[in-house]
N, C-alpha and C. Protein backbone atom coordinates (compact mmCIF):
# COMPACT_ATOMS: atom_id res chain seq x y z
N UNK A 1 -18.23 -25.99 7.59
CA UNK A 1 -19.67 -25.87 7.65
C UNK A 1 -20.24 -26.00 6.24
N UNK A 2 -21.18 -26.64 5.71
CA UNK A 2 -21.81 -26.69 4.38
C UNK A 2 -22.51 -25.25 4.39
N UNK A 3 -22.43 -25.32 3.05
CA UNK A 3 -22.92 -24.57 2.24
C UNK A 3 -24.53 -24.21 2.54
N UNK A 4 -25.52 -23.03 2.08
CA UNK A 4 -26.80 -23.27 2.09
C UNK A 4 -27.26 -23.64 1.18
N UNK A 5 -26.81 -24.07 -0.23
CA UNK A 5 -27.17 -25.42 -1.36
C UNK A 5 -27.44 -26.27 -0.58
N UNK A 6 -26.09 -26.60 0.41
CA UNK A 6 -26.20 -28.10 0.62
C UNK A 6 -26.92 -28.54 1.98
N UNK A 7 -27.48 -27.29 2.42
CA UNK A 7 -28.55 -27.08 3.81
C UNK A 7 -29.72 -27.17 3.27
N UNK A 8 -30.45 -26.74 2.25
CA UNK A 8 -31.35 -26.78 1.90
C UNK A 8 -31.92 -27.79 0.69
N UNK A 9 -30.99 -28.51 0.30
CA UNK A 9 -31.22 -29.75 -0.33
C UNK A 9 -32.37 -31.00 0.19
N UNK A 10 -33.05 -31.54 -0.49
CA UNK A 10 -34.20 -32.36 0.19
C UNK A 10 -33.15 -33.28 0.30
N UNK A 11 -33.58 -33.65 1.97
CA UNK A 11 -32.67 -35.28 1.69
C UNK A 11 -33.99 -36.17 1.89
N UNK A 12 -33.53 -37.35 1.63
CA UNK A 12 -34.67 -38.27 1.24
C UNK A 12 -34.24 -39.56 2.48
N UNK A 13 -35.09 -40.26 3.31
CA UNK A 13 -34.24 -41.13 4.45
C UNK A 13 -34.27 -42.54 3.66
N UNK A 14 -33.26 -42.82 3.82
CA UNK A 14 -32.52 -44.60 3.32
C UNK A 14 -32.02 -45.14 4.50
N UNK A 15 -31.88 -46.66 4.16
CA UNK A 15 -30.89 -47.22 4.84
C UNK A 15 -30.55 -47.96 4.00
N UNK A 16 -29.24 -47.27 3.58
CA UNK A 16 -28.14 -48.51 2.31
C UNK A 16 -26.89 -48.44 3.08
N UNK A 17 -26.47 -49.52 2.95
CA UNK A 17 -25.24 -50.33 4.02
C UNK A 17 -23.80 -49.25 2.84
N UNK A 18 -23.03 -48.91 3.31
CA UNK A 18 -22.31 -48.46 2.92
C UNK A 18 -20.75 -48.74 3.42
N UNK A 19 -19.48 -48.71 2.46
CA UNK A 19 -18.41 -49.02 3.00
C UNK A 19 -17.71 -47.45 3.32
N UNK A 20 -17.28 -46.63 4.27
CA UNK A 20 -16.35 -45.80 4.66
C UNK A 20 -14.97 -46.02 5.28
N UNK A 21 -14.08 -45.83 3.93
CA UNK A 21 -12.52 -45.47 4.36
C UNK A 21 -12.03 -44.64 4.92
N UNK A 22 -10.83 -44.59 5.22
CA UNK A 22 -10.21 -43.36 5.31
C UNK A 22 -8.99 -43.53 4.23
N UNK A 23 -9.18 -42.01 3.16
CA UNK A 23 -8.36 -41.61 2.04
C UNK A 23 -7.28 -41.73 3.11
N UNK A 24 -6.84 -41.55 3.50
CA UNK A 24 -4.87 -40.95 4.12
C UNK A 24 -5.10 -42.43 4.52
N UNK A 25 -5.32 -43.38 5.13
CA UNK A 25 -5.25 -44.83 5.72
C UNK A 25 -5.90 -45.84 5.41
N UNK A 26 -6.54 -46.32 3.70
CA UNK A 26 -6.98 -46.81 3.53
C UNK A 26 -7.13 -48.54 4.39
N UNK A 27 -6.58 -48.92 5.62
CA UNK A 27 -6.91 -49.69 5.86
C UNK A 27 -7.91 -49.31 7.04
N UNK A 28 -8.07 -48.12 7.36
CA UNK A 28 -9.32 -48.14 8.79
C UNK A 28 -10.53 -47.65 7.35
N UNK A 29 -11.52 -49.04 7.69
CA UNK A 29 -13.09 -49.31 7.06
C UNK A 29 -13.68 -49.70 7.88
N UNK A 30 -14.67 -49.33 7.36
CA UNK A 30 -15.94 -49.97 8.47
C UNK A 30 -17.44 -49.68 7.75
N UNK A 31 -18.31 -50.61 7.48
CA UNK A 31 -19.76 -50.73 7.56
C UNK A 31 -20.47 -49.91 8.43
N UNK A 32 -21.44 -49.13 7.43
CA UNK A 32 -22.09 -47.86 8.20
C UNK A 32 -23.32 -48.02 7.15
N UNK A 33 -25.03 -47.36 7.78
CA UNK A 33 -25.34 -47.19 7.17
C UNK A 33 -26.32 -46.23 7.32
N UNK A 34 -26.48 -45.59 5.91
CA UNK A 34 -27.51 -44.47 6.16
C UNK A 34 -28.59 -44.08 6.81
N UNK A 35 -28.96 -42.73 7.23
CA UNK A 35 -29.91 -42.54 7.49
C UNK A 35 -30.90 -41.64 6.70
N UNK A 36 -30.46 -40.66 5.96
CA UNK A 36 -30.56 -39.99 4.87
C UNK A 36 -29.66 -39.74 3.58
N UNK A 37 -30.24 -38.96 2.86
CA UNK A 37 -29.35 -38.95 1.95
C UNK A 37 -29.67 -37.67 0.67
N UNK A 38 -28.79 -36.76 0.14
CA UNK A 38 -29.16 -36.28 -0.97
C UNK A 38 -28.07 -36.08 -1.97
N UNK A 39 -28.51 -34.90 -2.86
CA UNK A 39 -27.52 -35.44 -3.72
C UNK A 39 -26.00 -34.81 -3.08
N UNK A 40 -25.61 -34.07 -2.44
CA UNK A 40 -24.22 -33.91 -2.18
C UNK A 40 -23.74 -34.14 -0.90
N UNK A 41 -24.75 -34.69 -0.25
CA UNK A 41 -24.53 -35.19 1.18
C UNK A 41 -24.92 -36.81 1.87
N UNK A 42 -24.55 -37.05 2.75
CA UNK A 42 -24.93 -38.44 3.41
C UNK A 42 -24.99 -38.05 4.54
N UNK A 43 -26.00 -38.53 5.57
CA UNK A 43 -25.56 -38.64 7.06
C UNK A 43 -25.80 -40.52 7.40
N UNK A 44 -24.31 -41.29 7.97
CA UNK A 44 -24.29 -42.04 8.68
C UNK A 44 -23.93 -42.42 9.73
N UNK A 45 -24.59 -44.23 10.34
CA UNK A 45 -24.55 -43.97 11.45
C UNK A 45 -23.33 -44.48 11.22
N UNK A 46 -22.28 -44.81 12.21
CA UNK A 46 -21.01 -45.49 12.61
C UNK A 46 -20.61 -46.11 13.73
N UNK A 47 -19.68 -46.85 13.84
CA UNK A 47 -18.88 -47.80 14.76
C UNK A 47 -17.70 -46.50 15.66
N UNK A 48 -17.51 -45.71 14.82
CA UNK A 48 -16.13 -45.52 14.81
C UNK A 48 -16.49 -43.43 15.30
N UNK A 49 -15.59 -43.03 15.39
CA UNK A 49 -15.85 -41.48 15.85
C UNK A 49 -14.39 -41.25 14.55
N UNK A 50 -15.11 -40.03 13.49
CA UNK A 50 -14.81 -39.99 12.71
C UNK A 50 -13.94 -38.06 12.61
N UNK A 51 -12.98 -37.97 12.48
CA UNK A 51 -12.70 -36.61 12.41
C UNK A 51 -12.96 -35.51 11.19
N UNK A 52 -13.82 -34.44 11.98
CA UNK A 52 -13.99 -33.38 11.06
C UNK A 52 -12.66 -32.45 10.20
N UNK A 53 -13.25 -32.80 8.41
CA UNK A 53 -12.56 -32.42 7.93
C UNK A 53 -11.43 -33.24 7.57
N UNK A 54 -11.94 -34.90 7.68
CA UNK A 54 -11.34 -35.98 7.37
C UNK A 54 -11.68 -36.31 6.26
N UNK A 55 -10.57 -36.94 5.80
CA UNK A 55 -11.30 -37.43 3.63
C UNK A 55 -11.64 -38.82 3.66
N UNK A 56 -12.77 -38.96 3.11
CA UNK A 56 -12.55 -40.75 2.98
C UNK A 56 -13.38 -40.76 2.28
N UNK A 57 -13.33 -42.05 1.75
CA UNK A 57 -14.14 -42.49 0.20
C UNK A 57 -15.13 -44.17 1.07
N UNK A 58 -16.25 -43.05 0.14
CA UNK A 58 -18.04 -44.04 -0.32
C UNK A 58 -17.43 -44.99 -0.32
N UNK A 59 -18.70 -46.36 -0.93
CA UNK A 59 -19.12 -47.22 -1.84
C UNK A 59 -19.82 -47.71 -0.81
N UNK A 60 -21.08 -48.27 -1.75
CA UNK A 60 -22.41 -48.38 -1.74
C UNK A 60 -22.22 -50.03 -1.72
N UNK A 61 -22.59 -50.95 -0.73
CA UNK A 61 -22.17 -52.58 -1.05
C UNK A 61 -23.89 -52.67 -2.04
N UNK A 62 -24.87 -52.52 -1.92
CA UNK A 62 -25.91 -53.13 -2.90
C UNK A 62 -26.19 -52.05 -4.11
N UNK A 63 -25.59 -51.01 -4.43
CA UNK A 63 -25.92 -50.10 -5.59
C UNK A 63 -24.16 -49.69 -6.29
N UNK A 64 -24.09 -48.64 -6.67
CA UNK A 64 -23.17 -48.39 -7.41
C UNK A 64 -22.55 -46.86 -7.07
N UNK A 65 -22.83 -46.13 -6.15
CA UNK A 65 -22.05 -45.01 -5.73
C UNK A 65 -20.92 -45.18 -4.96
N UNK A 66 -19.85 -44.41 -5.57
CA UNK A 66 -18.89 -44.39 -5.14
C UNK A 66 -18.59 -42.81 -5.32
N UNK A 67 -18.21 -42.28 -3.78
CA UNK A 67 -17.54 -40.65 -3.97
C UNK A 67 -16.50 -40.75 -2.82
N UNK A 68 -15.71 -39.79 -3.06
CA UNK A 68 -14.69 -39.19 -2.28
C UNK A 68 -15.41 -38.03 -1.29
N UNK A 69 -15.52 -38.51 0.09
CA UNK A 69 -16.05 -37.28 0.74
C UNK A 69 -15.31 -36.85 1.72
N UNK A 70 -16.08 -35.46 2.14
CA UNK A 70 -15.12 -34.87 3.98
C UNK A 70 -16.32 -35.11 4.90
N UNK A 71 -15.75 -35.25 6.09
CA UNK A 71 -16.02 -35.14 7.09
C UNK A 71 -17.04 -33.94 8.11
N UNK A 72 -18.17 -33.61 7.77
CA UNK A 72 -18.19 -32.33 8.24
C UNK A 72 -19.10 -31.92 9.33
N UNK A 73 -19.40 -33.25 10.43
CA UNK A 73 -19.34 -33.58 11.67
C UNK A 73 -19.35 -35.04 11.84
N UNK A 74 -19.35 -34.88 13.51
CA UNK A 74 -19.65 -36.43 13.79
C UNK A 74 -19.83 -36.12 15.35
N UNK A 75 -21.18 -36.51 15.41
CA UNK A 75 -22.22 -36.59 17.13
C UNK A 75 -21.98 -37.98 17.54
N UNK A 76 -21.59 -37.71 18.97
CA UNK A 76 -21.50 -39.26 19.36
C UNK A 76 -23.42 -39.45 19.72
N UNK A 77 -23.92 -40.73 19.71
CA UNK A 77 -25.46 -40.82 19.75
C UNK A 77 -25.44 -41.59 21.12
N UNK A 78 -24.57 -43.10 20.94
CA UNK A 78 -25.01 -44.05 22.17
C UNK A 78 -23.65 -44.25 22.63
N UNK A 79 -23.42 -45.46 23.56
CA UNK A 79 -22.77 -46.43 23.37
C UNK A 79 -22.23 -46.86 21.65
N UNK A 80 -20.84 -46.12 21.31
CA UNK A 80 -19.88 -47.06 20.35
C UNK A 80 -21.07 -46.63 19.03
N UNK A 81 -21.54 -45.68 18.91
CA UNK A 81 -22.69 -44.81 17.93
C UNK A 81 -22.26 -43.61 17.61
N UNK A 82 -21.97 -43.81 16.22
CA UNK A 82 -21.85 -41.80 16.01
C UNK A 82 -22.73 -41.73 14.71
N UNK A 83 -23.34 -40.45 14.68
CA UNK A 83 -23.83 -39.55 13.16
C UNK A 83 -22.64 -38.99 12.80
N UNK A 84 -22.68 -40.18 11.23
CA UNK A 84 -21.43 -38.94 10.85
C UNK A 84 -22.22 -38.12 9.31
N UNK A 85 -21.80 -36.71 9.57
CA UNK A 85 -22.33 -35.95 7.84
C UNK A 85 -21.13 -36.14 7.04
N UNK A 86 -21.61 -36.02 6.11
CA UNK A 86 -20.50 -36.33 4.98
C UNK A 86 -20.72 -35.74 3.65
N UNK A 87 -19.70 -34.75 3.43
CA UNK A 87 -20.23 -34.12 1.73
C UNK A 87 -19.86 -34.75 1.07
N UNK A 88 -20.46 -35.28 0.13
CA UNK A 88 -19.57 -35.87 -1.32
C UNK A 88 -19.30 -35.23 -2.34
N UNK A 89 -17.96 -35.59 -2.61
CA UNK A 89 -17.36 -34.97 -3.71
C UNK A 89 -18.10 -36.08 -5.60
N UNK A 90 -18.60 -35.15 -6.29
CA UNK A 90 -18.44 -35.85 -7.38
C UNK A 90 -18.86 -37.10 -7.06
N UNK A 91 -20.15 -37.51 -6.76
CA UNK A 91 -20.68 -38.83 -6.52
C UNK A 91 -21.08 -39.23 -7.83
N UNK A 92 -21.02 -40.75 -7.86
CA UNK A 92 -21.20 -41.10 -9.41
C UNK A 92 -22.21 -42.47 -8.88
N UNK A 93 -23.32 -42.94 -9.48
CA UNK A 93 -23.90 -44.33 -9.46
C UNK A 93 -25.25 -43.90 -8.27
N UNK A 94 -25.51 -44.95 -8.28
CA UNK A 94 -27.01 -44.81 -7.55
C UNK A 94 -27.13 -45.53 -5.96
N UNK A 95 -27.82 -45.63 -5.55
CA UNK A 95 -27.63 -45.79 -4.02
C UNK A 95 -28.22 -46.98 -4.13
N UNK A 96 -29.01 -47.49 -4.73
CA UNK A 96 -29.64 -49.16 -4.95
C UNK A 96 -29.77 -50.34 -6.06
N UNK A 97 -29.20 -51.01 -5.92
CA UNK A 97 -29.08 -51.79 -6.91
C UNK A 97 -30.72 -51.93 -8.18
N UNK A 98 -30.85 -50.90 -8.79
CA UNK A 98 -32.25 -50.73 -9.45
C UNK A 98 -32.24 -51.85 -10.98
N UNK A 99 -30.95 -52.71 -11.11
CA UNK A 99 -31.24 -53.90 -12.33
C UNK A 99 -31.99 -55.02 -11.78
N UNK A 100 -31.86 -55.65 -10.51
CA UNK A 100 -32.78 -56.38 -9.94
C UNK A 100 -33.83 -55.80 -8.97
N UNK A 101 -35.11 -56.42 -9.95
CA UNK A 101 -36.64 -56.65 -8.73
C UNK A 101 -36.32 -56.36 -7.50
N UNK A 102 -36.96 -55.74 -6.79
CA UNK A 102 -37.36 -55.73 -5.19
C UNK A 102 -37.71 -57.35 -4.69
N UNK A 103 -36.70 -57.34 -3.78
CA UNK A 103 -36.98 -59.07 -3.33
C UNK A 103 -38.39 -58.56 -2.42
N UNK A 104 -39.28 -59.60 -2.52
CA UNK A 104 -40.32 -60.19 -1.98
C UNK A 104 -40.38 -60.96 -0.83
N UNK A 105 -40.36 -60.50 0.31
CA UNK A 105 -40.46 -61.67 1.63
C UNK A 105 -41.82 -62.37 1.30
N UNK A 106 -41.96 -63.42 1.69
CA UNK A 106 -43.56 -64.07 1.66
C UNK A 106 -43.37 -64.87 2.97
């Protein structure tokens, strides 16, 4: 269960595409992406039903965070849909690529 630091933290809502491993099996990955976010937590959505108290490591495909996190639920939502929370350990880098401009649709 988190902490009440990490309950009462503002999270702020994103959607940045993110890569999630699994530390013990680095070959099960999968593309997930946020729905919020603060500083010691993530909640995403997923493909996959993810086990609590599982380790697996960030990275951010358009910014620069990369952390080692746990597992510390996962709600199934739909059809092949889960919320997963996720504490991060020691997150380092930013969630958006902030050296390039905001692209412009026209």
């Amino acid at each position: 269960m988190p902490s009440d630091r990490q309950r009462n933290q503002k999270r702020t809502p994103a959607a940045v595409a993110l890569q999630v491993s699994s530390a013990a099996q680095p070959f099960i990955t999968e593309l997930a992406f946020t729905e919020n976010v603060s500083l010691h937590g993530v909640r995403v959505v997923t493909g996959r039903a993810w086990k609590r108290a599982e380790r697996v490591i960030v990275k951010s495909y358009n910014g620069s965070v990369q952390s080692r996190a746990t597992v510390i639920y996962c709600h199934h939502l739909a059809k092949a849909r889960y919320a997963v929370g996720l504490e991060l350990h020691s997150p380092v880098g930013t969630w958006a690529d902030t050296s390039q401009p905001p692209r412009v649709e026209v």
